[in-house]
Structures are given as C-alpha cells and as structure tokens.
Protein backbone atom coordinates (compact mmCIF):
# COMPACT_ATOMS: atom_id res chain seq x y z
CA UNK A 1 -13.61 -30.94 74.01
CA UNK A 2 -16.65 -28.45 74.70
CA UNK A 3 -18.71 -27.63 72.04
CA UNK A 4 -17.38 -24.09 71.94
CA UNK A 5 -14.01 -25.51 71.44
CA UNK A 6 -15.46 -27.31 68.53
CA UNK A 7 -17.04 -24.18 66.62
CA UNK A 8 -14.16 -22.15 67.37
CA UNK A 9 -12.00 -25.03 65.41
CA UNK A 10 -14.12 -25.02 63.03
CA UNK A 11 -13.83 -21.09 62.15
CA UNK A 12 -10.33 -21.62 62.32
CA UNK A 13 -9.91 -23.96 60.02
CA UNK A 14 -9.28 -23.02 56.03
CA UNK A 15 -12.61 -23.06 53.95
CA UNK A 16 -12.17 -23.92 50.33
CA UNK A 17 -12.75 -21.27 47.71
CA UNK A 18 -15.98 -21.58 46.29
CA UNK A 19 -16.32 -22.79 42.68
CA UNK A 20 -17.78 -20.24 40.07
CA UNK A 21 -20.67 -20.33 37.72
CA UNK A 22 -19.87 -21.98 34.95
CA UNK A 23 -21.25 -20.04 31.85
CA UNK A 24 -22.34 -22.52 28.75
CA UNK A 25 -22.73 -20.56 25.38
CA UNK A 26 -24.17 -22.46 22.68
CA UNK A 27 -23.10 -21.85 19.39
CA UNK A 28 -25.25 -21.55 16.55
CA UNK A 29 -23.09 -23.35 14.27
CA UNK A 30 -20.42 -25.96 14.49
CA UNK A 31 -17.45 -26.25 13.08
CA UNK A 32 -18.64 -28.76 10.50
CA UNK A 33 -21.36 -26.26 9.22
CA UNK A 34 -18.97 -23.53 8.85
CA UNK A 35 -16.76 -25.07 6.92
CA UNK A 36 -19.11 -26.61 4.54
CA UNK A 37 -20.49 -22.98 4.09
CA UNK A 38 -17.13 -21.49 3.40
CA UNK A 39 -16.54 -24.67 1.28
CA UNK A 40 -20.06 -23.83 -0.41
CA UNK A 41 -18.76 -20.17 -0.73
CA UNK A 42 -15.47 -20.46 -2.38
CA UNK A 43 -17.41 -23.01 -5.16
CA UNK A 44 -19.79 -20.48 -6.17
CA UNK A 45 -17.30 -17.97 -6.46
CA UNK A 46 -14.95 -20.39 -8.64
CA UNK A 47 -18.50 -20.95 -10.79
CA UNK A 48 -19.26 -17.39 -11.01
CA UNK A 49 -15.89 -16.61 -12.52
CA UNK A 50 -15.34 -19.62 -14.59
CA UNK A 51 -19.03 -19.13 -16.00
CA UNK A 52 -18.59 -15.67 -16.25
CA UNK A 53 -19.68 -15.95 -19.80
CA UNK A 54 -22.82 -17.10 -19.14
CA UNK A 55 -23.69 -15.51 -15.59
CA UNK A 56 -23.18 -11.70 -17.34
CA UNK A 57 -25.46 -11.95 -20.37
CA UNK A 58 -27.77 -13.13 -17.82
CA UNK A 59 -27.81 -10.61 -15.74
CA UNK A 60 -27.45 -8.15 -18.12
CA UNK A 61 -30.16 -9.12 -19.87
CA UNK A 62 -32.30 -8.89 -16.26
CA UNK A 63 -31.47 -5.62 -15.66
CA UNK A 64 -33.06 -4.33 -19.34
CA UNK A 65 -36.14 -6.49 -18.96
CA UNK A 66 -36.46 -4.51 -15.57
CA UNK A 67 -35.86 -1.25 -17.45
CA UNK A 68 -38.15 -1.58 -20.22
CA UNK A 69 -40.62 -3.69 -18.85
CA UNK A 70 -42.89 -0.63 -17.78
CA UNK A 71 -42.43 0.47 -21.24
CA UNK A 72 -44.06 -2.91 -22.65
CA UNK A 73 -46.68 -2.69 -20.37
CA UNK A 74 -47.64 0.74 -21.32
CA UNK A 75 -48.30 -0.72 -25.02
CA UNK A 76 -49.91 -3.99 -23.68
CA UNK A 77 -52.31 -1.62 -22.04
CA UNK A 78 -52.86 -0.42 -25.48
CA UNK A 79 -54.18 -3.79 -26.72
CA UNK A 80 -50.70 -4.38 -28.18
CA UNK A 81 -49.26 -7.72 -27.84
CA UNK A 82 -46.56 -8.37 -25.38
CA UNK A 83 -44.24 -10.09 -28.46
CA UNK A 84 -44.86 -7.17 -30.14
CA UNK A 85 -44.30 -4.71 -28.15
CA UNK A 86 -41.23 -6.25 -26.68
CA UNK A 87 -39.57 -5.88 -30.38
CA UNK A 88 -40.60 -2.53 -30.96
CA UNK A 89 -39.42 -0.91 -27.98
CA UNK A 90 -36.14 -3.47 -28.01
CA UNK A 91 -35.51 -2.08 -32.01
CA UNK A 92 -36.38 1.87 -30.80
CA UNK A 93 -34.06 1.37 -28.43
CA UNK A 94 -31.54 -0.15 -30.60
CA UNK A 95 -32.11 2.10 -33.29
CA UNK A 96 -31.74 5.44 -30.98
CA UNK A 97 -28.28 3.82 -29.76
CA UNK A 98 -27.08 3.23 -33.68
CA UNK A 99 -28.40 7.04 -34.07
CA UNK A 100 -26.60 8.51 -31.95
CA UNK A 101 -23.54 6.59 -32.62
CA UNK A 102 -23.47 7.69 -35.85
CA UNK A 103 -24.37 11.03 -35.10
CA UNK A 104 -21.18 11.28 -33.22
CA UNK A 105 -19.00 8.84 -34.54
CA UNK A 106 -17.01 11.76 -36.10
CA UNK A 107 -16.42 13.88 -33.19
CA UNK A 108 -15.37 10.88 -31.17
CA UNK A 109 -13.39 9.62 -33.89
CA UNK A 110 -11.60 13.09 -33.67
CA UNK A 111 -11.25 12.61 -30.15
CA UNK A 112 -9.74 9.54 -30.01
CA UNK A 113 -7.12 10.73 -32.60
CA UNK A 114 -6.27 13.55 -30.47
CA UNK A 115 -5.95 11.63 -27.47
CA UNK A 116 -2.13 10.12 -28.88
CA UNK A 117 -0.77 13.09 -29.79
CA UNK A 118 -1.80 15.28 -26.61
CA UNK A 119 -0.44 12.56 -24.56
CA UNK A 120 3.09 13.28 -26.65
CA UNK A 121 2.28 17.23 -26.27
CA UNK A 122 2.06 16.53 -22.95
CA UNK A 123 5.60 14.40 -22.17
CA UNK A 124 7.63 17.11 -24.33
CA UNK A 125 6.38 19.73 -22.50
CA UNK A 126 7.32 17.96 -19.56
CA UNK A 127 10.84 17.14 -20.35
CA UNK A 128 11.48 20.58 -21.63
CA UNK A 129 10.41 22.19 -18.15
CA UNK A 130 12.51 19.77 -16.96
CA UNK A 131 15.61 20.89 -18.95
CA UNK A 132 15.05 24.19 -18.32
CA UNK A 133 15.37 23.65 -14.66
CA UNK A 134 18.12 23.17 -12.38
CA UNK A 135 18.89 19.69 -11.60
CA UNK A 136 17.58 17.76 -8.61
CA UNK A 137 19.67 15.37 -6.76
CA UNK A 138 17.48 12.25 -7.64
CA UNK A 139 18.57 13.48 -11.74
CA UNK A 140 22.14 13.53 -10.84
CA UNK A 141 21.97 10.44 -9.09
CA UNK A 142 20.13 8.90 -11.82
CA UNK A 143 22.26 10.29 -14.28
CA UNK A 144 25.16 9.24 -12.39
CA UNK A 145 24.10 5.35 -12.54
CA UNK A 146 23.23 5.57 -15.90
CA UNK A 147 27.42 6.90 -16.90
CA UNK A 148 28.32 3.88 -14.55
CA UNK A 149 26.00 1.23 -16.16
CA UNK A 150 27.55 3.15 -19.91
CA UNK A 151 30.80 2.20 -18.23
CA UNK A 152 30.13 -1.56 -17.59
CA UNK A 153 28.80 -2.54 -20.48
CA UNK A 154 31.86 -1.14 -22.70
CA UNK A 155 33.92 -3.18 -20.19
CA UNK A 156 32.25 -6.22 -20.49
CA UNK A 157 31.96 -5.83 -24.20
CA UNK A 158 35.77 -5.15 -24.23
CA UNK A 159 36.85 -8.26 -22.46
CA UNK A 160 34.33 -10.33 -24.30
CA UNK A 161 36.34 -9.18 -27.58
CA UNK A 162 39.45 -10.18 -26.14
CA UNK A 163 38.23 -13.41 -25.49
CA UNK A 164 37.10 -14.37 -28.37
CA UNK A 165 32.82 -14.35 -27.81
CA UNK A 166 30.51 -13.55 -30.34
CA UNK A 167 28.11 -11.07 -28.94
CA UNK A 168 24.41 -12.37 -29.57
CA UNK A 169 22.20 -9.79 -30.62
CA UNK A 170 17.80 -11.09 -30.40
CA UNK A 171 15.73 -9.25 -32.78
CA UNK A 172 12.20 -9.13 -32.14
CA UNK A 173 9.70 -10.26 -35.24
CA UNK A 174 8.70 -7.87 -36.75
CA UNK A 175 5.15 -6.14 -36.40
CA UNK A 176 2.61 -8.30 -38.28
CA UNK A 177 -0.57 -6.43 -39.17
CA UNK A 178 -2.27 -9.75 -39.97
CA UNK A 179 -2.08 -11.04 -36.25
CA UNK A 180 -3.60 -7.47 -34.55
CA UNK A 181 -6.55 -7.71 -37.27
CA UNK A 182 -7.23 -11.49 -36.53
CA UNK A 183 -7.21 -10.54 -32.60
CA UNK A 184 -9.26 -7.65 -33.01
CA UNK A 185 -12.10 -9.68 -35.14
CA UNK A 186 -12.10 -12.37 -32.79
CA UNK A 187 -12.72 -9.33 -29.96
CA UNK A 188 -15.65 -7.57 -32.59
CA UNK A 189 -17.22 -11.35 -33.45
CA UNK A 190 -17.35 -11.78 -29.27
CA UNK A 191 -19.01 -8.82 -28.56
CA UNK A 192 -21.70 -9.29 -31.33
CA UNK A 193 -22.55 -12.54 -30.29
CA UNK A 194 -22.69 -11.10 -26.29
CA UNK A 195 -25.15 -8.44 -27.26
CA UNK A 196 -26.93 -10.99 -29.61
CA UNK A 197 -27.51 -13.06 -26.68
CA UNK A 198 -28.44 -10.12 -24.65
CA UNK A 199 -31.07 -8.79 -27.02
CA UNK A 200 -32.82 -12.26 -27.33
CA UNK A 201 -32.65 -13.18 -23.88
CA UNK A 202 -34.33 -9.37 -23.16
CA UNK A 203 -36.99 -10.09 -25.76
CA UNK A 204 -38.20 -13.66 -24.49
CA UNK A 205 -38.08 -12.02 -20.78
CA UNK A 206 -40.28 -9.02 -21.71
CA UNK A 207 -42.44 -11.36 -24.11
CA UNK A 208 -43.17 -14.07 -21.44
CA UNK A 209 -44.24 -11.00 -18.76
CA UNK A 210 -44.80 -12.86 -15.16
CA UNK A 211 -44.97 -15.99 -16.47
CA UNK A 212 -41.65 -16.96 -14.76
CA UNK A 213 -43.05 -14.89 -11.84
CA UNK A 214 -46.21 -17.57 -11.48
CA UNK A 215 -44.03 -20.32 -12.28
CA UNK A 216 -41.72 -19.28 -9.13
CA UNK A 217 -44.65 -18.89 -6.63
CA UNK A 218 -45.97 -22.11 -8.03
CA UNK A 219 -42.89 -24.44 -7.45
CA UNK A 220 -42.25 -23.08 -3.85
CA UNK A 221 -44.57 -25.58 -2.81
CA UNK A 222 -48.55 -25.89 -1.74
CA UNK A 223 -47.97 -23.97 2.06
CA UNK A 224 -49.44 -20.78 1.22
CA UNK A 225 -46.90 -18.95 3.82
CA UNK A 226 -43.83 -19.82 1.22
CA UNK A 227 -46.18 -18.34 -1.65
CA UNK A 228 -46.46 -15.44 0.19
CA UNK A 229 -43.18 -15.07 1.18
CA UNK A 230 -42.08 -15.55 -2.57
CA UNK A 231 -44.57 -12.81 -3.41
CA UNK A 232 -42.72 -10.47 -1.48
CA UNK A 233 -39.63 -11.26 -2.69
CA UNK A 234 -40.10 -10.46 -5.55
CA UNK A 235 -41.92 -7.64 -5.36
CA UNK A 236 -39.15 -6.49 -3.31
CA UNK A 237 -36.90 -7.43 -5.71
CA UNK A 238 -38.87 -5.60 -8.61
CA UNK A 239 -39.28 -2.19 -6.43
CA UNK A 240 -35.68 -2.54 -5.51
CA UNK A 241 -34.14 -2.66 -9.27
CA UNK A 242 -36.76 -0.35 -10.48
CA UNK A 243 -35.59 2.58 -8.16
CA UNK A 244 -32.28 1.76 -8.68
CA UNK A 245 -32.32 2.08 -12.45
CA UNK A 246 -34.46 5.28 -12.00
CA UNK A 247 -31.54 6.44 -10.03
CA UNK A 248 -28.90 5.40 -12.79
CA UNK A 249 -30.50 7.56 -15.16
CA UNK A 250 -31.12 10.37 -13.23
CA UNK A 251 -27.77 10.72 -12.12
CA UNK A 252 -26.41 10.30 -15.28
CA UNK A 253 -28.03 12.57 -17.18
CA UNK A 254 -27.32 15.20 -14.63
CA UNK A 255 -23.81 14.30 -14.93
CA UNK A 256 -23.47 14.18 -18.38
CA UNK A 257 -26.01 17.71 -19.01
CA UNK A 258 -23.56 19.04 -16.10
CA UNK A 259 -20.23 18.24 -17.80
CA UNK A 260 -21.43 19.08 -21.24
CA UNK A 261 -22.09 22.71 -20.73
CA UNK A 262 -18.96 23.07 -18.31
CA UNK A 263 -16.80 22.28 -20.71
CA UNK A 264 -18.69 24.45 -23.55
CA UNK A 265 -18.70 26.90 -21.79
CA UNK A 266 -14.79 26.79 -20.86
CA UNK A 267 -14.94 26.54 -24.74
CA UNK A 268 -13.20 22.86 -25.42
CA UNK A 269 -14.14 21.16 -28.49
CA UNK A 270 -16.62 18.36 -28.86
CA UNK A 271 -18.53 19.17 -25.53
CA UNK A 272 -21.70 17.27 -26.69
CA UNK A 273 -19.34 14.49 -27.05
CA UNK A 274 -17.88 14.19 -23.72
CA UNK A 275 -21.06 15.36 -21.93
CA UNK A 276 -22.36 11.53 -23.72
CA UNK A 277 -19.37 9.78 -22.70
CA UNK A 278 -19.43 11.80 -19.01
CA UNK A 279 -23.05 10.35 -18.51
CA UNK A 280 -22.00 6.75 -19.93
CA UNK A 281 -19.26 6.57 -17.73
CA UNK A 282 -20.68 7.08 -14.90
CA UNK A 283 -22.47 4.02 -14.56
CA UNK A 284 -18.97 2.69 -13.87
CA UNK A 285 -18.70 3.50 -10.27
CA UNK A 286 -15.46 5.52 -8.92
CA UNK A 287 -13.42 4.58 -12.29
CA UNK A 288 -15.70 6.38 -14.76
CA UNK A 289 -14.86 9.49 -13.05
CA UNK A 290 -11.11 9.70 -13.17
CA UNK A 291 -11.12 7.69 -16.68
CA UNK A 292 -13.16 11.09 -18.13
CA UNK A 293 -11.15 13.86 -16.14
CA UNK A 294 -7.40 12.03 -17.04
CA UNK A 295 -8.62 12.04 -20.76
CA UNK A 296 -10.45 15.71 -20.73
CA UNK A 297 -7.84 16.96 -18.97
CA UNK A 298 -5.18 15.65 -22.06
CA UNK A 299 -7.02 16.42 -24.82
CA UNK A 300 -7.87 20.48 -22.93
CA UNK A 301 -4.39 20.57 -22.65
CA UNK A 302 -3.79 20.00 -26.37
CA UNK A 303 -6.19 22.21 -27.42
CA UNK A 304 -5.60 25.52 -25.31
CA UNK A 305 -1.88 24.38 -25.17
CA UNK A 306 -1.82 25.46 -21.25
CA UNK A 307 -1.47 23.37 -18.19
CA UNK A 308 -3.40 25.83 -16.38
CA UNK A 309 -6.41 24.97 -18.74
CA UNK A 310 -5.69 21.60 -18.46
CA UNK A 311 -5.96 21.34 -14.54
CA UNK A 312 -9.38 23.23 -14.85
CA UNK A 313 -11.14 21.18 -17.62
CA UNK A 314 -10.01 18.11 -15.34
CA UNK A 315 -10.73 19.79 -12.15
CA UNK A 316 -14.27 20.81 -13.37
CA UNK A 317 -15.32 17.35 -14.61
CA UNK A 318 -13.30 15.88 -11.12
CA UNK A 319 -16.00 18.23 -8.87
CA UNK A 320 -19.16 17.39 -10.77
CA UNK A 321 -18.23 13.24 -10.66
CA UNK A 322 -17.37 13.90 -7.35
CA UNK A 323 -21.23 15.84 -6.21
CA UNK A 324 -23.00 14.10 -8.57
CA UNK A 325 -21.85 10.48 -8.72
CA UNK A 326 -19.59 9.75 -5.80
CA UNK A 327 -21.98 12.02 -2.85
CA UNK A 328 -25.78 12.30 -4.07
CA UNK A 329 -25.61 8.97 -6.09
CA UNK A 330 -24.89 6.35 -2.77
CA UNK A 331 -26.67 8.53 -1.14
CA UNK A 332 -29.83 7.80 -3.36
CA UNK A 333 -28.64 4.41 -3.51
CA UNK A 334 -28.19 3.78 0.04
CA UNK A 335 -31.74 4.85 0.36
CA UNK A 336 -33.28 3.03 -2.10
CA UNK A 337 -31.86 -0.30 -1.65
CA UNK A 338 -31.69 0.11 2.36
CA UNK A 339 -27.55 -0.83 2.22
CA UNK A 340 -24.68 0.52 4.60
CA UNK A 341 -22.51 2.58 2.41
CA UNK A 342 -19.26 0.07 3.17
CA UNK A 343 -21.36 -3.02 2.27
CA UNK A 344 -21.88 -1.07 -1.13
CA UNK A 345 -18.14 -0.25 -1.59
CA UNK A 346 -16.89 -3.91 -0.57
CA UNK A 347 -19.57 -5.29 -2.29
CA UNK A 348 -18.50 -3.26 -5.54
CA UNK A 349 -14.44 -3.94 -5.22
CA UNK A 350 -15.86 -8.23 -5.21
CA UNK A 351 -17.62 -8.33 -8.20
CA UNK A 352 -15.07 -5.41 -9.76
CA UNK A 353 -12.50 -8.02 -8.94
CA UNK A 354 -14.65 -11.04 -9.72
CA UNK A 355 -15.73 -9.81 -13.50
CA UNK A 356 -14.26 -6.87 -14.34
CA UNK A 357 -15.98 -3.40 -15.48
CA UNK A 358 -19.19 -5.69 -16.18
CA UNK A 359 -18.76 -6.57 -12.28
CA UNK A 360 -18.75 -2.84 -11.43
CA UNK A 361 -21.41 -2.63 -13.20
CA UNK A 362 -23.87 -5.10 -11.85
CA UNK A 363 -22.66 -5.58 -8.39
CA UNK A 364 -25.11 -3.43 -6.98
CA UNK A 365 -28.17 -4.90 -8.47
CA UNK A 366 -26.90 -8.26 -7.54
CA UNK A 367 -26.34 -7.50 -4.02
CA UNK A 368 -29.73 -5.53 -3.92
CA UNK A 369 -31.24 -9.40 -5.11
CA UNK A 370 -29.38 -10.94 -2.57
CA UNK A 371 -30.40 -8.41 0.57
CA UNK A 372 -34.36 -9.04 -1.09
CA UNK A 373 -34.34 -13.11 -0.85
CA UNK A 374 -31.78 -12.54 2.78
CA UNK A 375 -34.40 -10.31 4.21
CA UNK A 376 -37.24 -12.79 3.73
CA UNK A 377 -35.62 -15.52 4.54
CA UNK A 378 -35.37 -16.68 8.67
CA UNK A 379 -32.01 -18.58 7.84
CA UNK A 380 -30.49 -16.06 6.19
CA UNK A 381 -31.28 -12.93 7.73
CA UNK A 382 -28.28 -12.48 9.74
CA UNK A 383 -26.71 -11.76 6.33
CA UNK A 384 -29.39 -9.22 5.23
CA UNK A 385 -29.16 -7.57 8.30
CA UNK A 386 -25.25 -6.79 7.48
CA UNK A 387 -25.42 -5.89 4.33
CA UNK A 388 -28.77 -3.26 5.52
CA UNK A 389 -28.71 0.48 6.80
C-alpha cells in the first residue's frame, strides 16, 4: 500500500470525540462546616428564646445607656460625677414618665372604659343593619343548618329518653375573683422587677462610661490591627444606635404631634391622649399603627355615633402611620444603618416571632450590631454584605 493509500485510510477512518474541559469549582465550605454552622445557628436561637428573660433586660438596658449617655456626658463636662449624673438624669427621666402618667391617667382611664362599650355599640349596630336588610343566601343557608342541627338534637334527646340515659349536663366553676387578682400580681410583681433590673443595669452602664469600651480593645489581644479593628466597631456601633434612636424620636413625635391635632381638630375626645399613645406606639413597627386606628376608630364611632366618622378618625390616623412611620421612617432607617429594606422587614418578623413586641422592638438595633461587627470582620462579611444597601 502507497503512502497515499495510507493517509487517505487514515481520513477515513472515525476520530474519537474529543474530551471537554473539565471545570473544578472549589467550594468555600464543606459540608461538615455547614452543618456545624446551622447546628451553631439553631442553638443560639433555642438560647435566645429560652433566655429571653435575661437577653431583653440586657438589651434594653443598652439601648437607654446609648440614649442618655450624651446626656451624662453633658453634666460630666460640668465637673459632675459620672455616678451622679447617671442618677439624676435616670430619676428626671423617671420622674417625667410618672408625670405624665399621672397627668393622664384619667383620660386614659376614660378611654379604656369606653373602649368595651363602643365595641358593643358597634356589634348592635351591626346586627340591626343586618335585620333591616334583605337576607343573603349565606344567612339562609346558615339559618337553614342551624333549624337542622335544632332538629337533631331534639331527636337525639328524644331517643335518649326512651332509652333510659341520663343526660349529663358539665357546669363550668364558677368565676373566681381570687385567681384573676393572684395572676394579675404575679404579671405587676414581673414587670417591676424587669424595669428594676433595667434601671440598675442603665445606671452601672452610664456610671462605668468606656470602661467596658477599654476593657474590649484591651482583651482583643496585643496585634494592634485587632485594636483597631475593635475601635471601629464600636464606634460604628455607637454612630449606628445613636442615629437610630435620633430617628425613633423624631418620627415619633411627628407622629404623635400629627395625630393629636387631627383628631382635635375632627373634634374626638381625649386627643392629647391618643396623640401620646400614637407616638408610643409607633416604636412598635407595622402593629402600632393598626393597634391605634382599630381602637380610634371604635371609640370615634362611639362618640359621634356615625360610621362615617368612624372610617375617618381611623382613616386619618391609618394615612399619617402610613407617611410617617411605614414610608419616611425605613427610609431614614435604611439610610442610617446602611440595610436593604427586606433584610429590615425579615429581620423584624425573626425577632417579632422570637420575643414578642419586645422583639419588634429591638430587632433593628440588634441587627444594626450585628451588620457593625459583620462589616469588620473578613470571615463574616459575606453576611454584612446581605444584610447592607
């Protein structure tokens, strides 16, 4: 064979299919470190809920020695000392709180006894408007299965006579005063001994200043990169809370001045009163708003007697919430803390669910703490980097 013959068998012959690039992508964690993470993550949420009792006053009492800590250092400036200072400005405080109470203990006691009675205004007026119109199907329906259930149970109870069976009737105990006022002074001796712990926890943080600040850049060791690093956390931390609490009252106020003269000037009773409880409530994110336009709205309705009133003492309160605390408030936030909105909002519904109004409460601070130490961190700024703008 020529060797012409030879190439030409050799392009006629079937070539095997090349192999492709292989393409090697290396992790950055196994499955062994991701499931002691998650492992690591589901214990500290079982500890944060089982020492709930302990974690809040905690971080309650962090958030106060943020908020008056400027106000201590104004009168350490003064050549007052911090111990001092720290109980003055903790019994002002206190004492403006009792004052104001007090003040308007009788207007909200007022409201709170009108609150019942609206609420039965309210259903009769309901079920009379529904009497005086036609019936729907669903009512016949309803009222249909209610003859037929009638029916049954005279059956039943007939052939149970004829048989011979004793029909058991269960009585419920009756109401025992004792029991409600042993619950509710086991709920009032709880609640002073949480603020008790509060207030002293707030006074030995303002009174010891940055002494837990020096102690913290002092243990993170003698590399003077980690010192600096714990520097800025905390200062981030600091700036972070600060303008976040500046924003808290701010919005608050303007909520509360805002609802107060709406509803004065629609003319309902008590406005000072529910401008206060407007402003306190709306600390409480998205449930502080429909908690004061569902009980406005009820008491209005009592008062002016008119639905139409109702709806607009509701609808009024609904609109300024709605500006004021559910638009320009994450705005502010967002800005201040550097967070995506939806890292907010999740981030809210977990420590809502986790503890409760106290959780609503403080679940932005927290996660503001926890996007300061991410951000600083190399390890962990994957996370801070989610939860940021």
């Amino acid at each position: 064979m020529s060797d012409g013959d030879s190439s030409e068998a050799r392009d006629e012959a079937p070539q095997e299919p090349a192999e492709p690039d292989r393409v090697l992508l290396h992790m950055p964690v196994d499955v062994r470190s991701a499931s002691l993470v998650a492992l690591a993550v589901l214990g500290s949420v079982f500890a944060l809920h089982w020492a709930a009792a302990v974690f809040i006053p905690l971080m309650v009492s962090l958030m106060l020695t943020y908020a008056l800590s400027p106000l201590v250092d104004v009168l350490e400036r003064w050549k007052v000392s911090r111990w001092i200072g720290s109980a003055v400005i903790l019994l002002a405080v206190g004492g403006a709180m009792g004052w104001t109470g007090y003040s308007l203990s009788g207007s909200a006691q007022d409201l709170v006894d009108a609150l019942p009675v609206a609420a039965q205004k309210l259903r009769l007026a309901l079920r009379d408007d529904g009497r005086a119109k036609d019936p729907s199907t669903l009512d016949t329906v309803q009222k249909a299965a209610a003859q037929i259930e009638q029916a049954a149970e005279e059956n039943s109870a007939k052939v149970a006579a004829r048989k011979g069976v004793a029909r058991v009737v269960i009585e419920r105990p009756a109401f025992n005063v004792r029991d409600y006022l042993w619950s509710g002074t086991v709920g009032l001796i709880a609640a002073a001994g949480q603020l008790t712990l509060i207030a002293f926890l707030t006074y030995f943080a303002l009174g010891s200043g940055d002494t837990f600040r020096r102690k913290l850049v002092k243990i993170t060791g003698p590399s003077l990169q980690k010192k600096k690093i714990t520097v800025h956390v905390l200062d981030a931390i600091t700036k972070n809370i600060e303008r976040y609490l500046l924003v808290q009252i701010l919005t608050s106020a303007l909520v509360g001045l805002a609802t107060g003269l709406a509803f004065w000037a629609i003319g309902l009773e008590s406005a000072a009163v529910w401008g206060i409880v407007a402003g306190v409530t709306n600390l409480i994110p998205y449930i502080g708003s429909v908690i004061v336009m569902a009980t406005a709205g009820l008491v209005a309705f009592m008062q002016f007697n008119s639905v139409q009133m109702a709806l607009l003492v509701g609808g009024s309160s609904l609109v300024i919430h709605t500006l004021v605390g559910n638009l320009l408030l994450p705005i502010l936030t967002s800005r201040t803390s550097r967070m995506n909105p939806v890292a907010v909002f999740v981030g809210v519904i977990f420590w809502g669910w986790l503890w409760g109004i106290w959780g609503l409460l403080l679940g932005i601070p927290i996660m503001m703490v926890a996007k300061a130490i991410c951000d600083h961190v190399e390890d962990l700024q994957p996370i801070g980097e989610l939860l940021g703008e």
